[in-house]
Protein backbone atom coordinates (compact mmCIF):
# COMPACT_ATOMS: atom_id res chain seq x y z
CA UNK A 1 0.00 0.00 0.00
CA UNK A 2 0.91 3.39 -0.61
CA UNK A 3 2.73 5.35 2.23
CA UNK A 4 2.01 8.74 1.56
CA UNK A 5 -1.61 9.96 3.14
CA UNK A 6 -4.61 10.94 0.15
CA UNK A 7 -2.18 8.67 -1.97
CA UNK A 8 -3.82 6.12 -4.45
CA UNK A 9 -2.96 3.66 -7.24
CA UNK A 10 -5.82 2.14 -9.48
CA UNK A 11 -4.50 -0.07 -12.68
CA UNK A 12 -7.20 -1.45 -14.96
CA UNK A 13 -6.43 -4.41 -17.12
CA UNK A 14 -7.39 -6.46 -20.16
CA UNK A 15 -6.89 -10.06 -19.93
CA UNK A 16 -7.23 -12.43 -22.89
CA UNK A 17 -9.87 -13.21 -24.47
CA UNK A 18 -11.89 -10.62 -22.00
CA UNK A 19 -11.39 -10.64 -18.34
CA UNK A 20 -10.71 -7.28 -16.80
CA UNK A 21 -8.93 -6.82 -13.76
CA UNK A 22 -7.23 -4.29 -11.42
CA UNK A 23 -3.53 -5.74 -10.52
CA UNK A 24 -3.40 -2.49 -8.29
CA UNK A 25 -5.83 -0.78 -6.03
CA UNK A 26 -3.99 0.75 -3.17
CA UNK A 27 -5.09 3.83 -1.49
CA UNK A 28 -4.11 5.72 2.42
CA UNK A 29 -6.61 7.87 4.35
CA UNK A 30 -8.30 10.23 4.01
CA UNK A 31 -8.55 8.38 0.18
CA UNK A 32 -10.44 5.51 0.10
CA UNK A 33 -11.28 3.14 -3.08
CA UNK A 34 -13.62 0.27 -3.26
CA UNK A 35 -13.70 -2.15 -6.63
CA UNK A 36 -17.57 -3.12 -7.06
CA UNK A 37 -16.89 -4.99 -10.46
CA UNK A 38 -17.94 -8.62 -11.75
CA UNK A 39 -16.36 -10.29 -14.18
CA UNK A 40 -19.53 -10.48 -16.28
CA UNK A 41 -19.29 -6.45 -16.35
CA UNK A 42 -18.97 -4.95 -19.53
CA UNK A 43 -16.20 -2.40 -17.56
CA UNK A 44 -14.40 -2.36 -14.17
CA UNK A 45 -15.94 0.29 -11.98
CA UNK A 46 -14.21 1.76 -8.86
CA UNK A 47 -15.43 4.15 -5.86
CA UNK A 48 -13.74 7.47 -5.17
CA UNK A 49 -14.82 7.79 -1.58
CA UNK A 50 -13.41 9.83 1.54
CA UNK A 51 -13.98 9.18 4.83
CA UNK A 52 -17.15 10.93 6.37
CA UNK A 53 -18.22 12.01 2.84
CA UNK A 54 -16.27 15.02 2.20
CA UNK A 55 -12.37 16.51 2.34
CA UNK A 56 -11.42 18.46 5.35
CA UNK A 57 -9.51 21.51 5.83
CA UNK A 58 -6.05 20.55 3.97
CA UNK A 59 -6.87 17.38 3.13
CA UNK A 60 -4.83 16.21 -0.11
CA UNK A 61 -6.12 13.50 -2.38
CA UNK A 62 -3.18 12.21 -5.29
CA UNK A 63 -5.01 9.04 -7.32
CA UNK A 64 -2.62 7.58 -10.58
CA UNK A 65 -4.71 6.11 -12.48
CA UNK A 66 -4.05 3.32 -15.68
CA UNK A 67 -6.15 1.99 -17.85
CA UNK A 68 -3.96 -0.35 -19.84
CA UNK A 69 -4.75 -1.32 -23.64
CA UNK A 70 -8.32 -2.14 -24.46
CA UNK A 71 -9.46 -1.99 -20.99
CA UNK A 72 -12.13 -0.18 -19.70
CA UNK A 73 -12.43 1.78 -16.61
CA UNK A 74 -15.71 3.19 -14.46
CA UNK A 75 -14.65 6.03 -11.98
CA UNK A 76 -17.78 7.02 -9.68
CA UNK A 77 -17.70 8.40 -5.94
CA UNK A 78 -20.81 8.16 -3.23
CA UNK A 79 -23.17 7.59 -5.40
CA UNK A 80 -27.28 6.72 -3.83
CA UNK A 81 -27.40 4.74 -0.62
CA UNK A 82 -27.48 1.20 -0.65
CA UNK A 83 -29.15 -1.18 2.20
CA UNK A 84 -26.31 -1.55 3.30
CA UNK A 85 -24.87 2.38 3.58
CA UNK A 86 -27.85 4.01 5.31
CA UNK A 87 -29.50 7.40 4.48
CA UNK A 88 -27.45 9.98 7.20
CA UNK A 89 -29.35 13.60 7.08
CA UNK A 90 -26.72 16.22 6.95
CA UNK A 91 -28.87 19.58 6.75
CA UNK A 92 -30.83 19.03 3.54
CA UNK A 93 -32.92 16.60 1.13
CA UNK A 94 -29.82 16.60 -1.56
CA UNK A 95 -27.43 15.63 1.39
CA UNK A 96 -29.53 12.64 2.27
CA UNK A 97 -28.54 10.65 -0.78
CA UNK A 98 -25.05 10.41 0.12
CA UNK A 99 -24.47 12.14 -3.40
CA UNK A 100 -21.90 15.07 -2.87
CA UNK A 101 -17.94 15.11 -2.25
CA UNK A 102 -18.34 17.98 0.36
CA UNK A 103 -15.55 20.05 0.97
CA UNK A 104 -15.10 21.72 4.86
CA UNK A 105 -14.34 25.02 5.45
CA UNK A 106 -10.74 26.10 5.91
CA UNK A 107 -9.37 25.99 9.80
CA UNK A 108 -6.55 27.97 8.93
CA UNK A 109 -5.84 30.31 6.39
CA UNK A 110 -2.49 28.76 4.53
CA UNK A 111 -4.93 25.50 4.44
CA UNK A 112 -6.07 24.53 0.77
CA UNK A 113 -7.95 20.94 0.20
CA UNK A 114 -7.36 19.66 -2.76
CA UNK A 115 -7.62 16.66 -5.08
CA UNK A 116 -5.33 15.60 -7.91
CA UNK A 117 -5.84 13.03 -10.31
CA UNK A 118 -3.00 11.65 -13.07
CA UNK A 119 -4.59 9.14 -16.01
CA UNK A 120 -3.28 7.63 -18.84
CA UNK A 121 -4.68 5.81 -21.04
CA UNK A 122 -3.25 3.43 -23.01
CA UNK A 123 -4.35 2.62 -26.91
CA UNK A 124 -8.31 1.10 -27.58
CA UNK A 125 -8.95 1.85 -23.84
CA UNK A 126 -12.06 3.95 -22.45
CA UNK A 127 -12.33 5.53 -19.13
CA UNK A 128 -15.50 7.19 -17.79
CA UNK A 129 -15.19 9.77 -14.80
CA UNK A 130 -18.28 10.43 -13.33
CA UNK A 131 -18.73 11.76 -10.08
CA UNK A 132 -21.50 13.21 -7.91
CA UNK A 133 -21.24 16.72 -7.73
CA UNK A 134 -18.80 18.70 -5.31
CA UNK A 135 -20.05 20.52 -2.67
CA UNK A 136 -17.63 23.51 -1.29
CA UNK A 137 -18.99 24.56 2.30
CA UNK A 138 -19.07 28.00 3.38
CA UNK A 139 -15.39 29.57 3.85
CA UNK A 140 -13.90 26.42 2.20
CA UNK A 141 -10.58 26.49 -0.36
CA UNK A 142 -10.39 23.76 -2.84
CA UNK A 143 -8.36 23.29 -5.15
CA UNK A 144 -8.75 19.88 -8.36
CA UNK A 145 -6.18 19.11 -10.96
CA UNK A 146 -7.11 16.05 -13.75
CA UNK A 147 -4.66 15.32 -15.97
CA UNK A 148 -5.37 12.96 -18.93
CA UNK A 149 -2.39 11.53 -21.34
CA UNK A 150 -3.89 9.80 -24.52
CA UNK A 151 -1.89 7.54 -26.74
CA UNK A 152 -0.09 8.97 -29.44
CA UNK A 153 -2.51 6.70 -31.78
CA UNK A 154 -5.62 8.77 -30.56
CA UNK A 155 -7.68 5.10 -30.04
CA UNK A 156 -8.31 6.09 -26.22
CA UNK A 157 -12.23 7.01 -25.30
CA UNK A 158 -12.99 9.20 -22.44
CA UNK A 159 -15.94 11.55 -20.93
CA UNK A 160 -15.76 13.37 -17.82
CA UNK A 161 -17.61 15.26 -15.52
CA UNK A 162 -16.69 17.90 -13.71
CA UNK A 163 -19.58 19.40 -11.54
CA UNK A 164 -20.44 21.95 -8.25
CA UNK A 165 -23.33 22.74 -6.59
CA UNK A 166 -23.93 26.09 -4.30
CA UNK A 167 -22.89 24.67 -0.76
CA UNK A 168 -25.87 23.50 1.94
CA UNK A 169 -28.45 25.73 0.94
CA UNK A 170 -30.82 24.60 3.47
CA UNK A 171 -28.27 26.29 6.00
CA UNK A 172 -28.08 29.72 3.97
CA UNK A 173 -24.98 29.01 1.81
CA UNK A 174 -25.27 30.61 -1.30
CA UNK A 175 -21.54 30.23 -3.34
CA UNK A 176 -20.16 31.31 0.06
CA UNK A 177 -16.95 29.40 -0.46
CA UNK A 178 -13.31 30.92 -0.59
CA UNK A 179 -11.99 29.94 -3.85
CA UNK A 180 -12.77 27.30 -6.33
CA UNK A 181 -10.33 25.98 -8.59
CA UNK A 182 -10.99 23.29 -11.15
CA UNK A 183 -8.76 22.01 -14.36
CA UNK A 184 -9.04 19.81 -16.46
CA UNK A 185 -6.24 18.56 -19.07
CA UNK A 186 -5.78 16.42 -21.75
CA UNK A 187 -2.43 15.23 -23.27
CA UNK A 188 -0.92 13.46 -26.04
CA UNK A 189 2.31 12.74 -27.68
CA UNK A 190 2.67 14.20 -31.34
CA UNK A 191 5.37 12.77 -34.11
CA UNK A 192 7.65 11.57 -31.32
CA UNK A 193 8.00 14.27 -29.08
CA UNK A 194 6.79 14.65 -25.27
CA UNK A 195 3.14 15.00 -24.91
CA UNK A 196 1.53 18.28 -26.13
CA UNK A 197 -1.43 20.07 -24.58
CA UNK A 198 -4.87 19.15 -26.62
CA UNK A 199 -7.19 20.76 -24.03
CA UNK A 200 -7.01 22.84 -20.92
CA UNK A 201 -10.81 23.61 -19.40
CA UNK A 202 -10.02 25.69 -15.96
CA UNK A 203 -13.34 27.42 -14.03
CA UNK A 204 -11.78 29.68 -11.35
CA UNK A 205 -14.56 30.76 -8.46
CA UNK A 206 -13.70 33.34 -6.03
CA UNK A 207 -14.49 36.48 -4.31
CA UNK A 208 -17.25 37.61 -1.97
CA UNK A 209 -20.21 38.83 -4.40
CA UNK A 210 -20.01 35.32 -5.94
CA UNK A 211 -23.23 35.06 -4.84
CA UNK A 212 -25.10 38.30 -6.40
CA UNK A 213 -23.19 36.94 -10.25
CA UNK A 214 -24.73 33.98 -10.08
CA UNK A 215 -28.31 35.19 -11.34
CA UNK A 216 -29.64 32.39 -8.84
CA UNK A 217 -27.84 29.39 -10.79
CA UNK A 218 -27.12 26.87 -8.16
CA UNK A 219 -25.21 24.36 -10.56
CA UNK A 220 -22.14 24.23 -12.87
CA UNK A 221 -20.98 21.27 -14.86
CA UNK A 222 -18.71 20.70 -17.30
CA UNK A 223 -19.04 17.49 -19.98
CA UNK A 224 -15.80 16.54 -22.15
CA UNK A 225 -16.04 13.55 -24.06
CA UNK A 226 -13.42 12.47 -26.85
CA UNK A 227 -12.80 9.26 -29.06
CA UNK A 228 -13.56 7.05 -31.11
CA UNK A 229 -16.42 5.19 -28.83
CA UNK A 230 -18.53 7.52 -28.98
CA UNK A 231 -19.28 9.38 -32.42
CA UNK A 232 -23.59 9.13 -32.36
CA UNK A 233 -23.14 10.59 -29.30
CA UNK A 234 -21.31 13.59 -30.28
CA UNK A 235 -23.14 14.07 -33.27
CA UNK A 236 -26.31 13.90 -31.20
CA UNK A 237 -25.54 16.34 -28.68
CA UNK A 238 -24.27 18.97 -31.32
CA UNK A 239 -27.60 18.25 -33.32
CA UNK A 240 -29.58 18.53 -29.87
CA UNK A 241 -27.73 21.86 -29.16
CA UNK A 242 -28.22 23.05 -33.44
CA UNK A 243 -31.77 22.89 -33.13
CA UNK A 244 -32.16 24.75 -28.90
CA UNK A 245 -33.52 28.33 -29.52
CA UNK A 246 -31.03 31.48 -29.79
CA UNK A 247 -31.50 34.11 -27.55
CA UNK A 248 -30.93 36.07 -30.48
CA UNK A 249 -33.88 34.27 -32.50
CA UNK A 250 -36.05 36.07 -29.34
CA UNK A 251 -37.87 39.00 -28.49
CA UNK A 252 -36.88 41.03 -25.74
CA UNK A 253 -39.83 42.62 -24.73
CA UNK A 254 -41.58 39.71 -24.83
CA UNK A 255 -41.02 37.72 -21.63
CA UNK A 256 -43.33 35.11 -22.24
CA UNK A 257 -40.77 34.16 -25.48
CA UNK A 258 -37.85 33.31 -23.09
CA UNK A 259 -40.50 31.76 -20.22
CA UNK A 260 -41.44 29.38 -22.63
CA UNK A 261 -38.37 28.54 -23.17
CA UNK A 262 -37.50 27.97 -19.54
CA UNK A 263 -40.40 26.18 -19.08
CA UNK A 264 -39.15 23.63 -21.98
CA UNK A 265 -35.65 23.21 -20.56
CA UNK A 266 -36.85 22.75 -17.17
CA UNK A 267 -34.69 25.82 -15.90
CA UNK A 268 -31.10 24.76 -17.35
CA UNK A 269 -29.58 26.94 -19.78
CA UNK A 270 -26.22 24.85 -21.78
CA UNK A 271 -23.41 24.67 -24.63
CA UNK A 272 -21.64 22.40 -26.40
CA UNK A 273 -19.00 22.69 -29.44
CA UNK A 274 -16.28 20.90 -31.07
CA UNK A 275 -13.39 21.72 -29.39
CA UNK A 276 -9.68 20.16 -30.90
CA UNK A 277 -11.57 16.72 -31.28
CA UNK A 278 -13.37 17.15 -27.99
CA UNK A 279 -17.16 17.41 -27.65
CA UNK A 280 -17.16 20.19 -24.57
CA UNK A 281 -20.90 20.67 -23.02
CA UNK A 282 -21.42 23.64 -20.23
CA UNK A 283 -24.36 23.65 -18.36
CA UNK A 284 -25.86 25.55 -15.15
CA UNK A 285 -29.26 25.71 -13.54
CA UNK A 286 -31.15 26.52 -10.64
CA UNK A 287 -32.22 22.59 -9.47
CA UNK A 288 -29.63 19.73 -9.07
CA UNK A 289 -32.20 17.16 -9.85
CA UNK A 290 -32.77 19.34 -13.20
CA UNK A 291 -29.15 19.20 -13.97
CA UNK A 292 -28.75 16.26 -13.12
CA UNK A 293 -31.50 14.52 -14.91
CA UNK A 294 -30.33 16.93 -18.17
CA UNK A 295 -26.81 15.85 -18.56
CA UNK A 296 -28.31 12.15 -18.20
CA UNK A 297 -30.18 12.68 -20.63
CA UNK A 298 -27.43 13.69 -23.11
CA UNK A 299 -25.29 10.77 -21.79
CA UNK A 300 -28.19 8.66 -23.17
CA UNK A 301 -28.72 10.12 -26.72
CA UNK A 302 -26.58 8.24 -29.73
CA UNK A 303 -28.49 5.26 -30.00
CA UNK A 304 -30.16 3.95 -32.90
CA UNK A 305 -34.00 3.78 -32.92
CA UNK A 306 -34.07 3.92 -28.22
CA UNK A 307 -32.81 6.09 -25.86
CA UNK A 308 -29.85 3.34 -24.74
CA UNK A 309 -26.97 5.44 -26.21
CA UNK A 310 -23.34 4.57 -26.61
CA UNK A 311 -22.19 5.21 -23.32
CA UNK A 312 -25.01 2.16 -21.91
CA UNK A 313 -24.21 0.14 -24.77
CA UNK A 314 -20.39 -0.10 -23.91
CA UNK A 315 -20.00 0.31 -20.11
CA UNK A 316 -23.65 -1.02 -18.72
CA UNK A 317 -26.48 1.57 -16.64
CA UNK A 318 -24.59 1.67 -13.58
CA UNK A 319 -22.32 3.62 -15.34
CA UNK A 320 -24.55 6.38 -14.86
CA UNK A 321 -25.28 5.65 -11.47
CA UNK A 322 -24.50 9.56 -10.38
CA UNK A 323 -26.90 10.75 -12.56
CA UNK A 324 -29.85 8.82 -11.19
């Protein structure tokens, strides 16, 4: 096992004809990791869990991750209670379901949480990252860092999530946290050389009228997904975001134009584009449950003649299991 505290090691691996394994899962505390895979499973899925359900005031979370050729890796976190992990109420209805990495307010001021995660993935191999959303407490400092390295044969799949919600509202916390740093990378090696940056997606939070520039949004979630699993799906969430209305396309004395359109989207407003062979989707609302059930929703488009999608199709519904 790994010496160093937060400090983890997860190595997914294809054996022949189509067994996957993990030769390593190590972790140290505050980390924690927990395999809940079958060998009938169309991918190996593990946990990302911390003790208590959140990150405490300088905690410091390093995960190396590998997902070796042709395998294919599930990362998820707390996830919805199970009989055996029962319901514990922590101040609101959301904080019930277990679903949220929270993150505790700084004790001291030189104090910074954060988590830091290193993947690479080797050719024909997929990895899905999909967490519940973060939840920064009041006064807290957090600071994430995912870096992905591709193969230089650009045959690696991958979609992640990155997501935040507003802190315990039901307590009065309304983006009352300290600072808020999230980046995401992607790298790959080009024509022999070291690895080149394909994508940096940063969102930097911070200050104390956070809460007055949110225009009551209590969400923010980020989507990348890249490779060669997943082309319907791309297509389909470019074609769903063609045909959304354009503010533009509306009249602005005429309210009832853009409640309609609220009304339609259930309160989420989004974006997607091609970006450098990504597929990068933006969304906020006012209602996790909308956002959540939204970005489900495009995780399930792709398919031909249902609603099972490409993402279903190759890693199995629990995949999804944080957006239930």
């Amino acid at each position: 096992m790994s010496s160093a505290p937060g400090h983890g090691v997860i190595c997914a691996r294809l054996l022949p004809p189509a067994r996957l394994v993990l030769p390593s899962l190590t972790f140290q505390y505050p980390l924690k990791l927990i395999s809940s895979s079958v060998p009938s499973s169309k991918c190996l899925t593990v946990f990302i869990l911390s003790y208590g359900g959140g990150l405490v005031s300088n905690d410091q979370i390093d995960l190396t991750v590998a997902v070796e050729v042709a395998a294919k890796l599930c990362l998820l976190t707390q996830g919805t209670p199970s009989p055996r992990r029962p319901l514990r109420f922590a101040g609101n209805a959301a904080d019930t379901r277990q679903g949220h990495t929270k993150v505790f307010k700084q004790k001291n001021p030189s104090d910074l949480t954060s988590q830091t995660l290193t993947c690479t993935l080797h050719p024909h191999s997929s990895l899905l990252l999909l967490p519940d959303p973060i939840q920064p407490f009041a006064s807290s400092k957090y600071k994430q860092h995912q870096r992905f390295h591709l193969p230089a044969d650009d045959t690696a799949s991958v979609i992640v999530l990155d997501w935040l919600t507003e802190g315990r509202s039901a307590r009065g916390e309304h983006w009352d946290l300290s600072a808020f740093i999230s980046r995401n990378e992607f790298f790959a090696p080009r024509d022999g050389r070291p690895p080149c940056l394909l994508l940096r997606d940063s969102m930097v939070l911070s200050g104390d009228a956070l809460h007055s520039r949110m225009e009551a949004q209590t969400v923010l979630a980020t989507v990348l997904i890249h490779g060669p699993l997943f082309p319907r799906l791309e297509e389909a969430i470019l074609a769903k975001f063609k045909d959304e209305p354009r503010i533009g396309g509306r009249n602005f004395d005429n309210r009832g134009d853009f409640k309609k359109d609220d009304e339609r989207k259930g309160g989420v407003v989004w974006t997607a584009a091609r970006v450098r062979g990504f597929v990068l989707v933006k969304v906020v609302g006012r209602e996790l449950e909308e956002v959540r059930a939204f970005i489900r929703g495009l995780l399930l488009l792709g398919a031909e003649g249902d609603m099972g999608g490409e993402v279903v199709s190759e890693f199995g519904e629990g995949a999804l299991l944080c957006l239930q």
